[in-house]
C-alpha atoms as a PDB file:
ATOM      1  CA  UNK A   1     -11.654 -53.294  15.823  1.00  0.00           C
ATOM      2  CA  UNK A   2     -13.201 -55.321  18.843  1.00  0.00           C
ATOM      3  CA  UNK A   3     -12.525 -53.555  22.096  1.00  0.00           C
ATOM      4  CA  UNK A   4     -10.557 -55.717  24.127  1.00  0.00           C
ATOM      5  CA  UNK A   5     -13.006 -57.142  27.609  1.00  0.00           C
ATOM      6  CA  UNK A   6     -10.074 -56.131  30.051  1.00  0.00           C
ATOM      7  CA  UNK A   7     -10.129 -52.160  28.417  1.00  0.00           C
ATOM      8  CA  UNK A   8     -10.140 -49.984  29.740  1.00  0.00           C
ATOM      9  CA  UNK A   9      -7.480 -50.974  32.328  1.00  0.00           C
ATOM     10  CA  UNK A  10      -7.708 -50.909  36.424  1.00  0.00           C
ATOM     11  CA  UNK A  11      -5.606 -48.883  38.106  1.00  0.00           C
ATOM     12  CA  UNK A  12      -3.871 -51.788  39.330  1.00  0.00           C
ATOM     13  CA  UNK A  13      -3.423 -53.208  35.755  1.00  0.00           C
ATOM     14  CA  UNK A  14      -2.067 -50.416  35.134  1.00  0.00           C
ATOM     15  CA  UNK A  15       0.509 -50.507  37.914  1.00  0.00           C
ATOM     16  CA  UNK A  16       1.407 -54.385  37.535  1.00  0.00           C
ATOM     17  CA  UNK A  17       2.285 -53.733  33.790  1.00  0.00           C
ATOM     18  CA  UNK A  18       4.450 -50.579  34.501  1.00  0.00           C
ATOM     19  CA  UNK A  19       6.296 -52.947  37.505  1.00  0.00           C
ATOM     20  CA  UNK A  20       6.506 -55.611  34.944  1.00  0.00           C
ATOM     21  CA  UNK A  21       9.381 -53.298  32.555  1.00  0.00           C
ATOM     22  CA  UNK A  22      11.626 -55.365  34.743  1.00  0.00           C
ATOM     23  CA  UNK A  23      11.304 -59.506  35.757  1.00  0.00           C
ATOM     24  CA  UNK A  24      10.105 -58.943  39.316  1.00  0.00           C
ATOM     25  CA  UNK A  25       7.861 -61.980  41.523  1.00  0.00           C
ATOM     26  CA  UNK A  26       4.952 -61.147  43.228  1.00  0.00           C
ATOM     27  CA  UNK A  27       6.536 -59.832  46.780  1.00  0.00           C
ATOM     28  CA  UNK A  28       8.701 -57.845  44.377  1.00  0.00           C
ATOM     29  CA  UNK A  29       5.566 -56.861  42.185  1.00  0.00           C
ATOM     30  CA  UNK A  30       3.553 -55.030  45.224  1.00  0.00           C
ATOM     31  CA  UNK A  31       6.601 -53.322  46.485  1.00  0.00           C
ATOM     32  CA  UNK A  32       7.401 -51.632  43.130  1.00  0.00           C
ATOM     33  CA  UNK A  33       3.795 -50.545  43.047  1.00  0.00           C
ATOM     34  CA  UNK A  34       4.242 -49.210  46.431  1.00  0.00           C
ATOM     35  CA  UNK A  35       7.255 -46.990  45.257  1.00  0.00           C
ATOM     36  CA  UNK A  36       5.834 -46.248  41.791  1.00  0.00           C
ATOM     37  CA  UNK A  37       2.575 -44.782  43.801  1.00  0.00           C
ATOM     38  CA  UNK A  38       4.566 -43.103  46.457  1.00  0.00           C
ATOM     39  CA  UNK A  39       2.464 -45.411  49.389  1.00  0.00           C
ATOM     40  CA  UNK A  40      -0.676 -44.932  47.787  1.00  0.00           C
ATOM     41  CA  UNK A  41      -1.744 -48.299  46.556  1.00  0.00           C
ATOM     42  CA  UNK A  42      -1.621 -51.350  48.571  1.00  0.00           C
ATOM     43  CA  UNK A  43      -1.935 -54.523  47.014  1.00  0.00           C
ATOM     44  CA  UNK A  44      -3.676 -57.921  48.231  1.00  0.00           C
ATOM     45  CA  UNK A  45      -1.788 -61.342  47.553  1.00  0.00           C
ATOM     46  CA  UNK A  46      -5.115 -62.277  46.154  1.00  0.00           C
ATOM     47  CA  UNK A  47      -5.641 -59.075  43.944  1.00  0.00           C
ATOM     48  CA  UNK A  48      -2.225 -59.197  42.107  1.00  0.00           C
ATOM     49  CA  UNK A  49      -2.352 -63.340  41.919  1.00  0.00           C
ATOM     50  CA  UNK A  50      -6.038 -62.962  40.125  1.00  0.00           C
ATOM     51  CA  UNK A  51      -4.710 -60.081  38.117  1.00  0.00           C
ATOM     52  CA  UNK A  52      -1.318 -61.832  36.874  1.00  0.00           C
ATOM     53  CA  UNK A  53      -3.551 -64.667  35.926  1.00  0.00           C
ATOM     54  CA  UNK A  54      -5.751 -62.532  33.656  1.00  0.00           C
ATOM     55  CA  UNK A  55      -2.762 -60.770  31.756  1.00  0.00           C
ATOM     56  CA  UNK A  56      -1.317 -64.369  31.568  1.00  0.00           C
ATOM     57  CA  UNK A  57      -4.051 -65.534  29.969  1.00  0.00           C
ATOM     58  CA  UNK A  58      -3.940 -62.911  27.323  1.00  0.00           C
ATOM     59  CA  UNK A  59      -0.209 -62.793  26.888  1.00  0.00           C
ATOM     60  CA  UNK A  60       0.215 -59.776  28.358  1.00  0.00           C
ATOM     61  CA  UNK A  61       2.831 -61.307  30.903  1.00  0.00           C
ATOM     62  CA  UNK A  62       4.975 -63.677  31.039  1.00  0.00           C
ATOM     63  CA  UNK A  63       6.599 -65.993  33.413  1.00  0.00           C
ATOM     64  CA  UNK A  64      10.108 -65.640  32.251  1.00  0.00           C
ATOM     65  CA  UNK A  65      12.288 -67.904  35.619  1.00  0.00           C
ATOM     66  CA  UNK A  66      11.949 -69.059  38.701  1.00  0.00           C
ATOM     67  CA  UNK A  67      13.350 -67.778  42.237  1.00  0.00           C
ATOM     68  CA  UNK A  68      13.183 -71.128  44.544  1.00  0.00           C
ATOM     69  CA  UNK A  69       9.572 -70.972  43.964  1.00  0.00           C
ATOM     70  CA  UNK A  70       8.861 -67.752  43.437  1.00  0.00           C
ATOM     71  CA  UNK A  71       7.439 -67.311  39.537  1.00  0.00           C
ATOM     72  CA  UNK A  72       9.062 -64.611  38.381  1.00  0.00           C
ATOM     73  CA  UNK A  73       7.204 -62.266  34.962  1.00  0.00           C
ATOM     74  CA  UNK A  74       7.893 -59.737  32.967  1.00  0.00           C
ATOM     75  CA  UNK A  75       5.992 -57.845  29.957  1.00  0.00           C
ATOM     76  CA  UNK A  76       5.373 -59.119  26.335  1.00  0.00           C
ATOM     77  CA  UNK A  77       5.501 -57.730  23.452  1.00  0.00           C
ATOM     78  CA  UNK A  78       1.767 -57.647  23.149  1.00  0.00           C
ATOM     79  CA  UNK A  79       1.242 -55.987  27.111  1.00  0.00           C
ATOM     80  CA  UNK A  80       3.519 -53.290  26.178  1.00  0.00           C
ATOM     81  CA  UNK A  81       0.915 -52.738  23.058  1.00  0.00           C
ATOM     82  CA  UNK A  82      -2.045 -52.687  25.551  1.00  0.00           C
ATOM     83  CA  UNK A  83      -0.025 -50.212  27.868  1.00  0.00           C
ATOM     84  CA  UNK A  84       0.425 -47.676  24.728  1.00  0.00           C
ATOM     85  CA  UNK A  85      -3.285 -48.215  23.536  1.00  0.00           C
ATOM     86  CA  UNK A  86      -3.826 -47.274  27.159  1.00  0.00           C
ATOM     87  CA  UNK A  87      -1.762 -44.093  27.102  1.00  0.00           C
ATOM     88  CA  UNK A  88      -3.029 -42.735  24.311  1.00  0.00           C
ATOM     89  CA  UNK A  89      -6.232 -43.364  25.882  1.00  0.00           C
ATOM     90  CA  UNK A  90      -5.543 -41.368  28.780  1.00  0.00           C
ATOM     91  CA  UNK A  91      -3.263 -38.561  27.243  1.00  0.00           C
ATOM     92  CA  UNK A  92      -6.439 -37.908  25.104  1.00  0.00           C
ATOM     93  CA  UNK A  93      -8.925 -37.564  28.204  1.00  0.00           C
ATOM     94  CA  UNK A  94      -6.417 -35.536  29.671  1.00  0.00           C
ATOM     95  CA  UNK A  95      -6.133 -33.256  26.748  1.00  0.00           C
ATOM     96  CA  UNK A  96      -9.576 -32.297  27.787  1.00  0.00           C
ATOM     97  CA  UNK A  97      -9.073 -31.235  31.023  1.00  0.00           C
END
């Protein structure tokens, strides 16, 4: 099987897909990340925007409403595939610690 060009996945792929288990909008994107990493990572407007456009493009994400004009996304199907492929990944390297 053909390894997938965005594999393995950022750090901050990682934590926009783990956000993403819930519709959240950008503002509300980089805050969850900011909880889920206990203040550790700090995202740029531009860094999440280009990254949401990515997993967009490979139907990772979806835009799923509006909030006055804030896009609101959430995970596919297929993103919560890539996040498990991704796991496994890492479980494994850490099984060799």
């Amino acid at each position: 099987m053909k390894k997938h060009p965005l594999l393995p996945l950022s750090e901050t792929m990682h934590y926009i897909l783990i956000a993403l288990q819930e519709p959240l909008h950008g503002y509300a994107i980089m805050q969850k990340i900011d909880e889920l990493s206990e203040g550790e990572v700090h995202l740029a407007a531009g860094t999440l925007y280009g990254a949401l456009d990515n997993m967009a493009k490979y139907d990772w994400i979806e835009q799923v409403g509006l909030e006055g004009r804030r896009k609101i996304y959430h995970i596919t199907p297929e993103g919560q595939r890539i996040l498990a492929v991704e796991k496994a990944r890492l479980v494994h390297l850490l099984s060799l610690y």
